[in-house]
C-alpha atoms as a PDB file:
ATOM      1  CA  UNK A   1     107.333 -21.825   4.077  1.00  0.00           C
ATOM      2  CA  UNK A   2     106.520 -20.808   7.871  1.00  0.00           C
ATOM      3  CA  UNK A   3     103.424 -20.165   8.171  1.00  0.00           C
ATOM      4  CA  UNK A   4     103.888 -18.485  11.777  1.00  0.00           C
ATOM      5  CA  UNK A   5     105.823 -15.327   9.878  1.00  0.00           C
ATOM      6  CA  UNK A   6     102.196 -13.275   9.329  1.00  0.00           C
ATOM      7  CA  UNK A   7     100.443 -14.330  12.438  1.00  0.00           C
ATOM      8  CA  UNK A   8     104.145 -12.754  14.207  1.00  0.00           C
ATOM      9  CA  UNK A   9     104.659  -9.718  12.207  1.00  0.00           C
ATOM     10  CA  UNK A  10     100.593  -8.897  12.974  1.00  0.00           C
ATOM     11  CA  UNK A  11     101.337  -9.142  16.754  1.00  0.00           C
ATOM     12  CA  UNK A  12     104.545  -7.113  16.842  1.00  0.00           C
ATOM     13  CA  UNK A  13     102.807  -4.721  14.523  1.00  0.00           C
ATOM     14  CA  UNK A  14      99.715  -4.691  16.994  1.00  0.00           C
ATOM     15  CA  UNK A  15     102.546  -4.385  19.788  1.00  0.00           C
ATOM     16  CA  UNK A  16     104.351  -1.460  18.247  1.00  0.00           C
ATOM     17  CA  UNK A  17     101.002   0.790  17.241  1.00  0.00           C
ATOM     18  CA  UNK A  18      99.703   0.256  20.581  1.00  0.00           C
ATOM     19  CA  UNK A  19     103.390   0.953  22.777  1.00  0.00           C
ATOM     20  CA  UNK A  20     103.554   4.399  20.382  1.00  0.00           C
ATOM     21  CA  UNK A  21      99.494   5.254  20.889  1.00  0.00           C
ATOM     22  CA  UNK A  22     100.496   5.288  25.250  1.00  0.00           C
ATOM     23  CA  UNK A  23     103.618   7.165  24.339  1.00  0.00           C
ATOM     24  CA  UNK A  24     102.429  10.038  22.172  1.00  0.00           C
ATOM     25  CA  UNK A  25      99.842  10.498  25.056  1.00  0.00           C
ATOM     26  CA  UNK A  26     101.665   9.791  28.125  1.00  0.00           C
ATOM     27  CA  UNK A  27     102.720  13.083  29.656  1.00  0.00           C
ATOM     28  CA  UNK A  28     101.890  15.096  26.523  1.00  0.00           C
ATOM     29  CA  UNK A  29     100.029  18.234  27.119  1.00  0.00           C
ATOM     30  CA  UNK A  30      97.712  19.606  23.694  1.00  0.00           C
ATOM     31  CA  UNK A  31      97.652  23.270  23.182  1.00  0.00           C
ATOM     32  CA  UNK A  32      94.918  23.928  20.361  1.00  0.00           C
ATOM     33  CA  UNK A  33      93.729  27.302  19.004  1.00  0.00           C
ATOM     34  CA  UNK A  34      95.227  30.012  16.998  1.00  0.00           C
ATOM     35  CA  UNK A  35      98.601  31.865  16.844  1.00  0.00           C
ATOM     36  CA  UNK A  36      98.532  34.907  18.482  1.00  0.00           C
ATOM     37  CA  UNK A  37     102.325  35.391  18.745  1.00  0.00           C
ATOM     38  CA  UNK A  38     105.465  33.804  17.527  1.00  0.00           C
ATOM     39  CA  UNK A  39     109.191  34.165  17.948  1.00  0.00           C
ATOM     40  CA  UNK A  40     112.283  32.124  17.080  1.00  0.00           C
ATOM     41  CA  UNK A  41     111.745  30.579  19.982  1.00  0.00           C
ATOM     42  CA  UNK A  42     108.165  30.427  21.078  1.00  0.00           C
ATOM     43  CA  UNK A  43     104.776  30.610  19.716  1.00  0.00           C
ATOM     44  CA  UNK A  44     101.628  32.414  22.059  1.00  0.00           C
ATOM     45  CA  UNK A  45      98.113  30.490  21.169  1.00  0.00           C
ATOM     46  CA  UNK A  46      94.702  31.753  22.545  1.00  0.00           C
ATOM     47  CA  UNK A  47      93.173  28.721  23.494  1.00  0.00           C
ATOM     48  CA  UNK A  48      89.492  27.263  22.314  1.00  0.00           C
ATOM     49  CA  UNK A  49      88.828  28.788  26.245  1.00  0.00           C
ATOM     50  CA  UNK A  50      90.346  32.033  24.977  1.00  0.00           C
ATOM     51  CA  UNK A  51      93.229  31.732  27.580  1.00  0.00           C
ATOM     52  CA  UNK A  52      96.525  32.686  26.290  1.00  0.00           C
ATOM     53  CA  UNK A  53      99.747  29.791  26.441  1.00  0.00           C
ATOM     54  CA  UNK A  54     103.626  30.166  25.657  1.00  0.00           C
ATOM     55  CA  UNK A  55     105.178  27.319  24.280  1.00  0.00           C
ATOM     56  CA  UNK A  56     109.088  26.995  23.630  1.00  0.00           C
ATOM     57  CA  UNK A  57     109.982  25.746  20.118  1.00  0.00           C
ATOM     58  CA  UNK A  58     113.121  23.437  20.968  1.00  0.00           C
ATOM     59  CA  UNK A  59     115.587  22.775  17.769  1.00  0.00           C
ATOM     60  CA  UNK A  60     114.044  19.090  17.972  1.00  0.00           C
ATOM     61  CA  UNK A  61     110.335  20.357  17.226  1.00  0.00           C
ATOM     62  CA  UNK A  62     108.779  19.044  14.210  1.00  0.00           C
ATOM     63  CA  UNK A  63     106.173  20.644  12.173  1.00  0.00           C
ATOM     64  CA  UNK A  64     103.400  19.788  10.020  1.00  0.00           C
ATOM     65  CA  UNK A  65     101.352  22.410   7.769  1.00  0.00           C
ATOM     66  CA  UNK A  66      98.037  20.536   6.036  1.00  0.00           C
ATOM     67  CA  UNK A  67      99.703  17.279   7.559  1.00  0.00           C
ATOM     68  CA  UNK A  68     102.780  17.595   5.122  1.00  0.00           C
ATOM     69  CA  UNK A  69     105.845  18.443   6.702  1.00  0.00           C
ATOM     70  CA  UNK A  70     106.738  21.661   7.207  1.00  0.00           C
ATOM     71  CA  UNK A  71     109.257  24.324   8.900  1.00  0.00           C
ATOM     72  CA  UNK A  72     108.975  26.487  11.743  1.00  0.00           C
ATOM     73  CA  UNK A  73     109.215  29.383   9.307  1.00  0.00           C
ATOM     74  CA  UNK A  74     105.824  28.471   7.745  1.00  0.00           C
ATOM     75  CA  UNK A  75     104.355  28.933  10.470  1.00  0.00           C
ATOM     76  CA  UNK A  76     102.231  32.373  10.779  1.00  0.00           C
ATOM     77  CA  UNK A  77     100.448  34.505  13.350  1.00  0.00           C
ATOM     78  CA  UNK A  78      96.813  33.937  12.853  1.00  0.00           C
ATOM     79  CA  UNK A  79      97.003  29.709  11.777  1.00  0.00           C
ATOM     80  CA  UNK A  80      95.609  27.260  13.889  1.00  0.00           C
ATOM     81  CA  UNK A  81      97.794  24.850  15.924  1.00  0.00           C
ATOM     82  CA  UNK A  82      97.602  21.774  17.739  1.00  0.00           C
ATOM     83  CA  UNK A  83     100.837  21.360  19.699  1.00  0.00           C
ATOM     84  CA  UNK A  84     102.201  18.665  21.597  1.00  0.00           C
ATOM     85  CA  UNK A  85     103.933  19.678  24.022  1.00  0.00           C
ATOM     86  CA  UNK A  86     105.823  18.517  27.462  1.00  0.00           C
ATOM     87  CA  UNK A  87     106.055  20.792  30.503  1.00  0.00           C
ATOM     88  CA  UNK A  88     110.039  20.936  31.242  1.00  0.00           C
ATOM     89  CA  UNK A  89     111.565  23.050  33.996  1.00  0.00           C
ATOM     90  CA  UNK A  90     108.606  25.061  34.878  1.00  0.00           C
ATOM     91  CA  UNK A  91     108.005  25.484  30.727  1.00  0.00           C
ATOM     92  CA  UNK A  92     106.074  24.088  28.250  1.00  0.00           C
ATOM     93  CA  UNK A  93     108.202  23.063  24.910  1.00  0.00           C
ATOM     94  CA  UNK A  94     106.776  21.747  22.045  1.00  0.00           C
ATOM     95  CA  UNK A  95     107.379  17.934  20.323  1.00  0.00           C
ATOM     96  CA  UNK A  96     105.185  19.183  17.205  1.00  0.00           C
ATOM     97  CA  UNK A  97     103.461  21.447  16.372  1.00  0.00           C
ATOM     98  CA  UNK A  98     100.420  20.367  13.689  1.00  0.00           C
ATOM     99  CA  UNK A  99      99.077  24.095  11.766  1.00  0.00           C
ATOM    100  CA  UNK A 100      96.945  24.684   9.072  1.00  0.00           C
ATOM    101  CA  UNK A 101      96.153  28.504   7.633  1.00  0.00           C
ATOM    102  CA  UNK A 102      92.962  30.157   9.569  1.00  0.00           C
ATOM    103  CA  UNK A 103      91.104  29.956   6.393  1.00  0.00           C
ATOM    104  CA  UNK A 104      91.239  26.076   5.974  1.00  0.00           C
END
């Protein structure tokens, strides 16, 4: 039996978690506050600084309601959001948006 197997599988693990940890954060703006607006295409959030943001839901957005995945359907005016987002031609547009009902 190798025994260098474990020690390798820990380092590519470590490898991995830390190459995704740079890339969920590198260039990723975070929108959080509450739903003030939605669309088919876009969702309005006031900000924690009470400013108001538009952010383009692409088809490739994912969502998550109570950390379970979800659709953008179940999303509602009045939850609160976290959303990742990437500013693209002038726009920002979503990678996921995380929600939870304003009463959680």
């Amino acid at each position: 039996m190798k025994r260098h197997t474990p020690v390798f599988t820990l380092a590519a693990l470590l490898l991995t978690g830390i190459s995704l940890r740079v890339h969920a954060q590198e260039g990723m703006i975070h929108v959080i506050g509450t739903v003030t607006a939605l669309t088919d295409k876009a969702v309005t959030v006031e900000t924690t600084d009470k400013k108001s943001v538009d952010v383009v839901l692409a088809d490739t957005t994912s969502h998550a309601k109570d950390k379970k995945t979800a659709v953008r359907s179940d999303l509602k005016v009045g939850d609160r959001v976290v959303i990742h987002a990437m500013k693209m031609n002038a726009v920002l547009q979503a990678h996921t948006v995380e929600f939870s009902e304003a009463n959680h």
